[in-house]
Protein backbone atom coordinates (compact mmCIF):
# COMPACT_ATOMS: atom_id res chain seq x y z
CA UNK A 1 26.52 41.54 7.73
CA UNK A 2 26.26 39.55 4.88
CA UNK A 3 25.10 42.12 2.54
CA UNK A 4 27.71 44.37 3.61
CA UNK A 5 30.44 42.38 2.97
CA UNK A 6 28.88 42.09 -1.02
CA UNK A 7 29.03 45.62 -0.92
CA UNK A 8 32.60 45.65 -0.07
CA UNK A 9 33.29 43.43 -2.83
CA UNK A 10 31.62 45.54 -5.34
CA UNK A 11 33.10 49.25 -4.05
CA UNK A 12 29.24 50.39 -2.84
CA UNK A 13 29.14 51.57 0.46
CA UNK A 14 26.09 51.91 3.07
CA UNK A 15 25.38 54.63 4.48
CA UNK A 16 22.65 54.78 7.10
CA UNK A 17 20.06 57.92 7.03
CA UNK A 18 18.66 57.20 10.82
CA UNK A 19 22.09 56.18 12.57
CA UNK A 20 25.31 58.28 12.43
CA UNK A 21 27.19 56.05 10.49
CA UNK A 22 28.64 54.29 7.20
CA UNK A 23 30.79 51.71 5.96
CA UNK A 24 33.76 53.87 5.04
CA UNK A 25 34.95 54.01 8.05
CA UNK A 26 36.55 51.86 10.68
CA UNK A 27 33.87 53.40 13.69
CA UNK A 28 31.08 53.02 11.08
CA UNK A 29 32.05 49.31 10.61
CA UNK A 30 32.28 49.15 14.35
CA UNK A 31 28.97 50.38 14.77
CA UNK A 32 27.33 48.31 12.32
CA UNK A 33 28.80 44.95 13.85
CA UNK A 34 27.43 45.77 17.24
CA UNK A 35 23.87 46.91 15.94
CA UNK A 36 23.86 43.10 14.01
CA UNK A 37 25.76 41.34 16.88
CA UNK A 38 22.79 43.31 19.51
CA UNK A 39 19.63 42.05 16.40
CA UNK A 40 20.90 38.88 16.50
CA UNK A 41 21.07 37.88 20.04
CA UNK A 42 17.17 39.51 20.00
CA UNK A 43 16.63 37.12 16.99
CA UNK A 44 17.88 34.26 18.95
CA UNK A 45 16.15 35.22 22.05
CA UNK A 46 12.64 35.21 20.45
CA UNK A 47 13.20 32.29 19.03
CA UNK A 48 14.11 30.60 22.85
CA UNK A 49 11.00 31.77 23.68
CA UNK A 50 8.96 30.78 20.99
CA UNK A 51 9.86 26.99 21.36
CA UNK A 52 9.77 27.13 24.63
CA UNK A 53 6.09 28.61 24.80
CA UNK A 54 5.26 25.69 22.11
CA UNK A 55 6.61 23.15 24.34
CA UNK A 56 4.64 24.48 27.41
CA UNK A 57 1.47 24.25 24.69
CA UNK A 58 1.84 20.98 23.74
CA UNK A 59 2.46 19.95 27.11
CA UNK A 60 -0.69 20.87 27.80
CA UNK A 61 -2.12 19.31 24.72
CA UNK A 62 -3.18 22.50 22.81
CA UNK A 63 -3.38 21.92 19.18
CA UNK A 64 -0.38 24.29 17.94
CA UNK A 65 -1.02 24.82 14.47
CA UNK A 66 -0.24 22.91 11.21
CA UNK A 67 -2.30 20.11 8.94
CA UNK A 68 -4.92 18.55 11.39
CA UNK A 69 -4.99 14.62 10.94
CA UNK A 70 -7.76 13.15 8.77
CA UNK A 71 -10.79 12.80 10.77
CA UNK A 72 -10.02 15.89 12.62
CA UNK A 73 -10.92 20.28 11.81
CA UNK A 74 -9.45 23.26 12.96
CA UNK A 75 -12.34 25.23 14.90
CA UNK A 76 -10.88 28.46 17.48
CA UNK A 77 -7.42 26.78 17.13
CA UNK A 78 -8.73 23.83 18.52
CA UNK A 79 -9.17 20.56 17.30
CA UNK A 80 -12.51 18.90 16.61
CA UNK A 81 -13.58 15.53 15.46
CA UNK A 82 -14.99 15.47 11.58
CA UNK A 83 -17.84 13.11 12.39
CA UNK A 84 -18.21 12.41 8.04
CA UNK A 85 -14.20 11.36 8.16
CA UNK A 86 -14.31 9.63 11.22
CA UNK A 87 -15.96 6.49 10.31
CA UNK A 88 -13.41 6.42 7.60
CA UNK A 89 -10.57 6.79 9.98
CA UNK A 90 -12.69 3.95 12.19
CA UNK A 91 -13.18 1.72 9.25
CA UNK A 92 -9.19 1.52 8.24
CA UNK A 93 -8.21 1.01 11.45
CA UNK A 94 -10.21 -1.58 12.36
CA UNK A 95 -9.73 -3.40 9.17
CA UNK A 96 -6.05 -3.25 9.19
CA UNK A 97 -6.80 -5.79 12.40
CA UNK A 98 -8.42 -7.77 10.12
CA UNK A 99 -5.95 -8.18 7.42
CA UNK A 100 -2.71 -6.33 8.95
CA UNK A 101 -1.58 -5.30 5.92
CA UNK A 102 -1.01 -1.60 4.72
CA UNK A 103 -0.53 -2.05 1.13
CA UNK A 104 -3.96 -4.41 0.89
CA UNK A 105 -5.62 -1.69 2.88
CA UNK A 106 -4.48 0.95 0.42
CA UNK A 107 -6.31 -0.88 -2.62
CA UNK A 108 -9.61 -0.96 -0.28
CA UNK A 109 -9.55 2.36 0.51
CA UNK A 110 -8.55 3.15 -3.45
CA UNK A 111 -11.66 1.02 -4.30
CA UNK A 112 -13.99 2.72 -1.78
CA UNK A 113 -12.98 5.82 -3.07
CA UNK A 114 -11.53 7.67 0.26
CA UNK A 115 -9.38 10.10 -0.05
CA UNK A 116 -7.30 12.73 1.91
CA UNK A 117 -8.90 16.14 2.74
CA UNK A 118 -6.89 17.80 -0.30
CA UNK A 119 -8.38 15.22 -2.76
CA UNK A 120 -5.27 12.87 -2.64
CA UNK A 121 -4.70 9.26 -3.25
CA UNK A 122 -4.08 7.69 0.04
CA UNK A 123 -1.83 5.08 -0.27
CA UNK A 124 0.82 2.74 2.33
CA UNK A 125 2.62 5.61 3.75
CA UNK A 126 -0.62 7.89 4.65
CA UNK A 127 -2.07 4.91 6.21
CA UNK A 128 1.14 4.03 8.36
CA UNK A 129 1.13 7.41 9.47
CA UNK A 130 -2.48 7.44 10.22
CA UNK A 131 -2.41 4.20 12.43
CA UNK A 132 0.98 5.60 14.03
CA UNK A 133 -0.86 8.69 15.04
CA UNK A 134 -1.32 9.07 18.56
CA UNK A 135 -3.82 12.28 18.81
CA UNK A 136 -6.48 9.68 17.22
CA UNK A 137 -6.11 8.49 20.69
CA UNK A 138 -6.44 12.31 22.45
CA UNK A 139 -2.76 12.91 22.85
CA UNK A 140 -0.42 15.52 21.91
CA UNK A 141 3.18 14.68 20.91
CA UNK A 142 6.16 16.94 21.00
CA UNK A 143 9.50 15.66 20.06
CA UNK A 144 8.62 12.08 20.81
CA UNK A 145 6.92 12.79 24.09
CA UNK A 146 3.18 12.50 24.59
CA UNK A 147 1.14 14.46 26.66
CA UNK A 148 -2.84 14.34 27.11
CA UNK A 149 -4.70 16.14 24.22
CA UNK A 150 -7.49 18.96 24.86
CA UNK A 151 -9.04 17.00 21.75
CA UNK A 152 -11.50 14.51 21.64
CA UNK A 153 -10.25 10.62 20.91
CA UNK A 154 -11.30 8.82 18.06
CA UNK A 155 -9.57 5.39 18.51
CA UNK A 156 -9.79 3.70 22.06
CA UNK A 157 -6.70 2.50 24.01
CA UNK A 158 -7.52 -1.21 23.62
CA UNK A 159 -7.94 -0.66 19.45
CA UNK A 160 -4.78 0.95 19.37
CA UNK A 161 -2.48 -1.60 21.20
CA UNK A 162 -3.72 -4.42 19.16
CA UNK A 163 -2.80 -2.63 15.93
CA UNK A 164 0.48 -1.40 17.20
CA UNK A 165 1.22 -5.33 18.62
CA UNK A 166 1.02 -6.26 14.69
CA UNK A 167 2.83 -3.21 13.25
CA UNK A 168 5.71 -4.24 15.67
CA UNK A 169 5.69 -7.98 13.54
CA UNK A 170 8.47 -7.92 10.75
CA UNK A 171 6.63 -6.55 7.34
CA UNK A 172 7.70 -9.27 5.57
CA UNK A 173 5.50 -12.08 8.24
CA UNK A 174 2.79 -10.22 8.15
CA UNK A 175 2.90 -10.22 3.89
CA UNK A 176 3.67 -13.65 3.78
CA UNK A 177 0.66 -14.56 6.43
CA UNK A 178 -1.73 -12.33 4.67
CA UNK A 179 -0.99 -14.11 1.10
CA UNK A 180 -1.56 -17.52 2.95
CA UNK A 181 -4.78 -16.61 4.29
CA UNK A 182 -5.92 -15.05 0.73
CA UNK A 183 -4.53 -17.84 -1.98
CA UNK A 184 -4.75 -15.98 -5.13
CA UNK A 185 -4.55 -18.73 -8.39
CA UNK A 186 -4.81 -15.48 -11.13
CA UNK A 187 -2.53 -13.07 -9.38
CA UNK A 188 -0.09 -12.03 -12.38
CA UNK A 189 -2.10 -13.74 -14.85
CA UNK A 190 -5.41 -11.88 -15.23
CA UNK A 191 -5.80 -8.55 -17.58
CA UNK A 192 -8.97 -6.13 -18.28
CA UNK A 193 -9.71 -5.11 -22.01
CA UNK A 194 -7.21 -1.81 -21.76
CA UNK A 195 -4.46 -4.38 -20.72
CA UNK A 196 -4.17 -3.15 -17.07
CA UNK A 197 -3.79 -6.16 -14.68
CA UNK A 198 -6.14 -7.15 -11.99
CA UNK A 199 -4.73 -7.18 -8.54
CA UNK A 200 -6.22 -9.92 -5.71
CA UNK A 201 -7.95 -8.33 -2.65
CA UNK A 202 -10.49 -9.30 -0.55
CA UNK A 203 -12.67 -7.86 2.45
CA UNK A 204 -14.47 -9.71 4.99
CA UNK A 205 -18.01 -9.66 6.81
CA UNK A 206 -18.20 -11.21 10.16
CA UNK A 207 -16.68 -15.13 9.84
CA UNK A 208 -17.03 -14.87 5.68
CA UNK A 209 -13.85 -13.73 3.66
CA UNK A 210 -14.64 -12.59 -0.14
CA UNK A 211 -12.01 -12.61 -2.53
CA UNK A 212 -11.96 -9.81 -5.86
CA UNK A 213 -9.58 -9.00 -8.22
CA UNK A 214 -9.54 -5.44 -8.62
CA UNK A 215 -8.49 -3.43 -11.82
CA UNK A 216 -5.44 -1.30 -11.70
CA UNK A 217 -6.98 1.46 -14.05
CA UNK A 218 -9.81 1.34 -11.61
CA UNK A 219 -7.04 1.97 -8.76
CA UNK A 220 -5.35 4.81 -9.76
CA UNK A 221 -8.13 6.42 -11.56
CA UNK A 222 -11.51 5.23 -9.37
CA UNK A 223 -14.16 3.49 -10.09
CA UNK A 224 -15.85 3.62 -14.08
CA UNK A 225 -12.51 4.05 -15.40
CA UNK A 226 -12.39 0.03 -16.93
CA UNK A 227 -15.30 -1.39 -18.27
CA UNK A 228 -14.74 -4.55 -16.12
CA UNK A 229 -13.56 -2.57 -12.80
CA UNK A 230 -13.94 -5.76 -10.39
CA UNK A 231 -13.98 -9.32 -10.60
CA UNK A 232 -14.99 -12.25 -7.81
CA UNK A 233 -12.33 -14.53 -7.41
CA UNK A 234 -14.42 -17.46 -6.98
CA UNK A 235 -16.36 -17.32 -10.17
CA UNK A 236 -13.25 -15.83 -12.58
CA UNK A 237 -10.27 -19.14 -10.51
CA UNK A 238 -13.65 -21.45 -11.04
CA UNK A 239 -14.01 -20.58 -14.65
CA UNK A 240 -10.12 -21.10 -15.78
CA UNK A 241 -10.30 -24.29 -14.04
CA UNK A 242 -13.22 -25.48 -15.73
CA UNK A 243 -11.44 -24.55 -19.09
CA UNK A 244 -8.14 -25.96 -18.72
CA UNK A 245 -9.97 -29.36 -17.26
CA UNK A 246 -11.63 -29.27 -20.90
CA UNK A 247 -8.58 -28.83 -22.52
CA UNK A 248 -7.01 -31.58 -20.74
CA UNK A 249 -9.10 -34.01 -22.69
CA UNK A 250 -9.15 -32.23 -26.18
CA UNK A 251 -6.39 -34.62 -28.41
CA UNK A 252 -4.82 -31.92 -29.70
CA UNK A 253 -3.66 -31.18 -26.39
CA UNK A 254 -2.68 -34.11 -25.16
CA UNK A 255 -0.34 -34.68 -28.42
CA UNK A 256 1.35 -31.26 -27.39
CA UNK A 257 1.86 -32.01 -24.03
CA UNK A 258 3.48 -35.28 -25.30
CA UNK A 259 5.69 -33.10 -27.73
CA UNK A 260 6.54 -31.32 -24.91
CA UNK A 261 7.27 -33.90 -22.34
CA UNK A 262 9.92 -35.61 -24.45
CA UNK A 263 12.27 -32.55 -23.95
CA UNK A 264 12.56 -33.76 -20.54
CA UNK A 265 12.03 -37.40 -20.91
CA UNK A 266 12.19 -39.60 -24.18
CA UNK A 267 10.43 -42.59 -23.04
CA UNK A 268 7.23 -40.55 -22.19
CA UNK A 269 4.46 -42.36 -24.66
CA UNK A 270 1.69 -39.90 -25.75
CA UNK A 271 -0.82 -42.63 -23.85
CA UNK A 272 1.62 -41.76 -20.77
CA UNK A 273 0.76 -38.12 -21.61
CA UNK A 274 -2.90 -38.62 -21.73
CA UNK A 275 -2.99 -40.46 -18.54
CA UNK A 276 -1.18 -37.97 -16.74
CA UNK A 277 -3.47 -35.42 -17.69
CA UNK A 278 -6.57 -37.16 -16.90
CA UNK A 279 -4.94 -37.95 -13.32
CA UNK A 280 -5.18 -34.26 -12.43
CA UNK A 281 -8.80 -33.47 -13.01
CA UNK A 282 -10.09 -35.67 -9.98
CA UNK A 283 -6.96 -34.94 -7.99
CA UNK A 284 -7.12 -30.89 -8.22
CA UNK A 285 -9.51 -30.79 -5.37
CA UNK A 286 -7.18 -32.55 -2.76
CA UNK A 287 -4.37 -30.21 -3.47
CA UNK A 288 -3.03 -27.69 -1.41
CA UNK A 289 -4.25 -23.99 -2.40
CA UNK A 290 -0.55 -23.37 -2.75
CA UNK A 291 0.25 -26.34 -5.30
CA UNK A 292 -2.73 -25.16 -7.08
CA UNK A 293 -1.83 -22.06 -7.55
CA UNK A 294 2.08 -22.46 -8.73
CA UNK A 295 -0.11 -25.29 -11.02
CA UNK A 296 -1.86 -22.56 -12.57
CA UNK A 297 1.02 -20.25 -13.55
CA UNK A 298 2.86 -23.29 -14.91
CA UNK A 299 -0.16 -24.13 -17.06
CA UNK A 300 -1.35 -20.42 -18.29
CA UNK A 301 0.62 -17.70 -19.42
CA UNK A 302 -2.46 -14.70 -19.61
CA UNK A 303 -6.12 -14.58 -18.65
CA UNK A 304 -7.84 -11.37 -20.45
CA UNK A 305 -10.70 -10.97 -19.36
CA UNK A 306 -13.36 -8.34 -21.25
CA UNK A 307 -16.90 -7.44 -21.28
CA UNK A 308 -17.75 -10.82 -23.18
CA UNK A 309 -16.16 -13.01 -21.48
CA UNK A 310 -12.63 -14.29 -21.21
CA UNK A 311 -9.34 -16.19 -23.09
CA UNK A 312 -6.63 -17.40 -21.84
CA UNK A 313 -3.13 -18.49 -23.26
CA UNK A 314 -1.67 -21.84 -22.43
CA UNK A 315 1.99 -22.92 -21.50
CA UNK A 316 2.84 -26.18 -23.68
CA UNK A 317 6.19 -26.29 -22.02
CA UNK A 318 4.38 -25.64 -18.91
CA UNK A 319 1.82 -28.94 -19.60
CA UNK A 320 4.60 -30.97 -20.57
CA UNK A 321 6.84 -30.74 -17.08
CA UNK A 322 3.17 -31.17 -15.65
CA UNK A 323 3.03 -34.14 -17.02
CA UNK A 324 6.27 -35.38 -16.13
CA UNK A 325 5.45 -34.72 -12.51
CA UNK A 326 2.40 -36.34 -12.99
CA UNK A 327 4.35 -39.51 -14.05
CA UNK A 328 6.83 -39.40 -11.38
CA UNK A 329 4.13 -39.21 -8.77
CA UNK A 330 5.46 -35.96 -7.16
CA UNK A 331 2.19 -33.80 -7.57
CA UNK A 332 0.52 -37.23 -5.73
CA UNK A 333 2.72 -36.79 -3.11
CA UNK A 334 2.38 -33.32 -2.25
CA UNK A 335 -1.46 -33.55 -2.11
């Protein structure tokens, strides 16, 4: 009908070799609109029944076509469980009880190297999608409604209602709880030798929680693609705390630090600054994990860290509003 009205438009007419008709005339027209009023009530019609028979299918739980979830192959248009992908699927969801955070899960799965069937990166989304996924539990949904799956489950019932009790939890409390549990002193600060930065993560065995920070070069490109891929938190936090405990006592230091101090305070003596600095060292240890770390960012402005080992850049402005809250007892006071 379409068409034929273009042709109008243009002066062609169409003529019709099988059917005693054409457009010139008025019974031709006539004879053409009921022909395309007759196909598209047959068009419609099919389609009724082709939803309709897709609804019955999924009501039964027959797999109806389309991109099979991860962990799952297409075999006589059934679905059957990938036993190489399932421990994957497994793994992710029973870490995300563990940590109940997406976006950390995404740089584990990065750094373990998983990917989707087609070779992609799996990030947040895939992995909300996958843990929102009810045929890993042997249903079939159709238009919100779920019906028991001809498919085998992967996840159990119990498994599934814990993670969907913390997805329901506001995004924001469950970032916030996950950065308490995993205090991260370098996060911002620390950079490989191809100036990427190093993002904190951790993963856990049993009771024990171990703390990285992992390369972004080695997270969007896998592993081998920095020469320093992956980090321990402990050792890298330990090691910038050792250093800026030795700086605290060099005198060059300590006469910046005074420099610095007297923006905010004249009377500050550079004996005043020297005491103030000294006061941290055996005090560091009784502080909370997150005074230590704002401590840290106030006190270094880059960590690069290469094959050889590491420098790091110091705030002067930073060490001198230290020491004024050194002098006015407030660090004291929040330990």
């Amino acid at each position: 009908a379409k068409l034929v009205e273009v042709f109008d438009r243009n002066g062609v007419t169409f003529v019709s070799v099988t059917q005693s008709f054409n457009t010139t005339t008025s019974m031709g027209r006539l004879t053409l609109n009921i022909l395309l009023s007759f196909a598209q009530f047959e068009r419609e019609v099919t389609a009724e029944r082709i939803r309709d028979k897709v609804a019955a299918s999924r009501k039964k739980g027959m797999w109806m076509g389309g991109v099979p979830p991860y962990g799952y192959r297409v075999e006589n248009r059934k679905l059957v469980i990938d036993e190489d992908a399932t421990a994957h699927v497994r793994w992710i969801f029973d870490r995300f009880l563990e940590i109940g955070s997406c976006t950390e899960l995404a740089r584990e799965v990065g750094t373990r190297g998983i990917r989707t069937p087609r070779g992609n990166r799996i990030d947040k989304k895939y992995i909300y999608r996958m843990l929102s996924n009810r045929a890993y539990i042997g249903e079939a949904v159709h238009k919100g409604e779920s019906y028991p799956g001809e498919h085998d489950a992967i996840i159990d019932g119990a498994t599934w209602d814990r993670v969907h009790a913390i997805l329901q939890e506001s995004p924001r409390k469950r970032a916030a709880r996950t950065r308490a549990e995993t205090p991260a002193l370098l996060k911002g600060l620390l950079f490989g030798p191809d100036g990427a930065a190093f993002s904190p993560t951790h993963t856990r065995k049993g009771d024990r929680l171990y703390r990285y920070y992992v390369s972004q070069t080695v997270l969007k490109h896998g592993a081998g693609s920095c020469p320093v891929g992956r980090v321990p938190a402990g050792e890298i936090e330990g090691a910038v705390i050792d250093q800026l405990r030795a700086v605290f006592r060099q005198p060059e230091i300590v006469a910046g630090t005074w420099k610095a101090a007297r923006a905010y305070a004249e009377d500050i003596s550079e004996a005043d600054a020297r005491a103030a600095l000294q006061q941290l060292d055996p005090l560091w240890e009784e502080l909370f994990p997150a005074e230590q770390a704002r401590i840290v960012s106030l006190l270094v402005e880059r960590v690069d860290i290469g094959t050889n080992g590491l420098n790091f850049r110091l705030r002067m402005d930073g060490l001198g509003g230290l020491a004024r809250e050194m002098l006015s007892g407030s660090i004291g006071a929040a330990a």
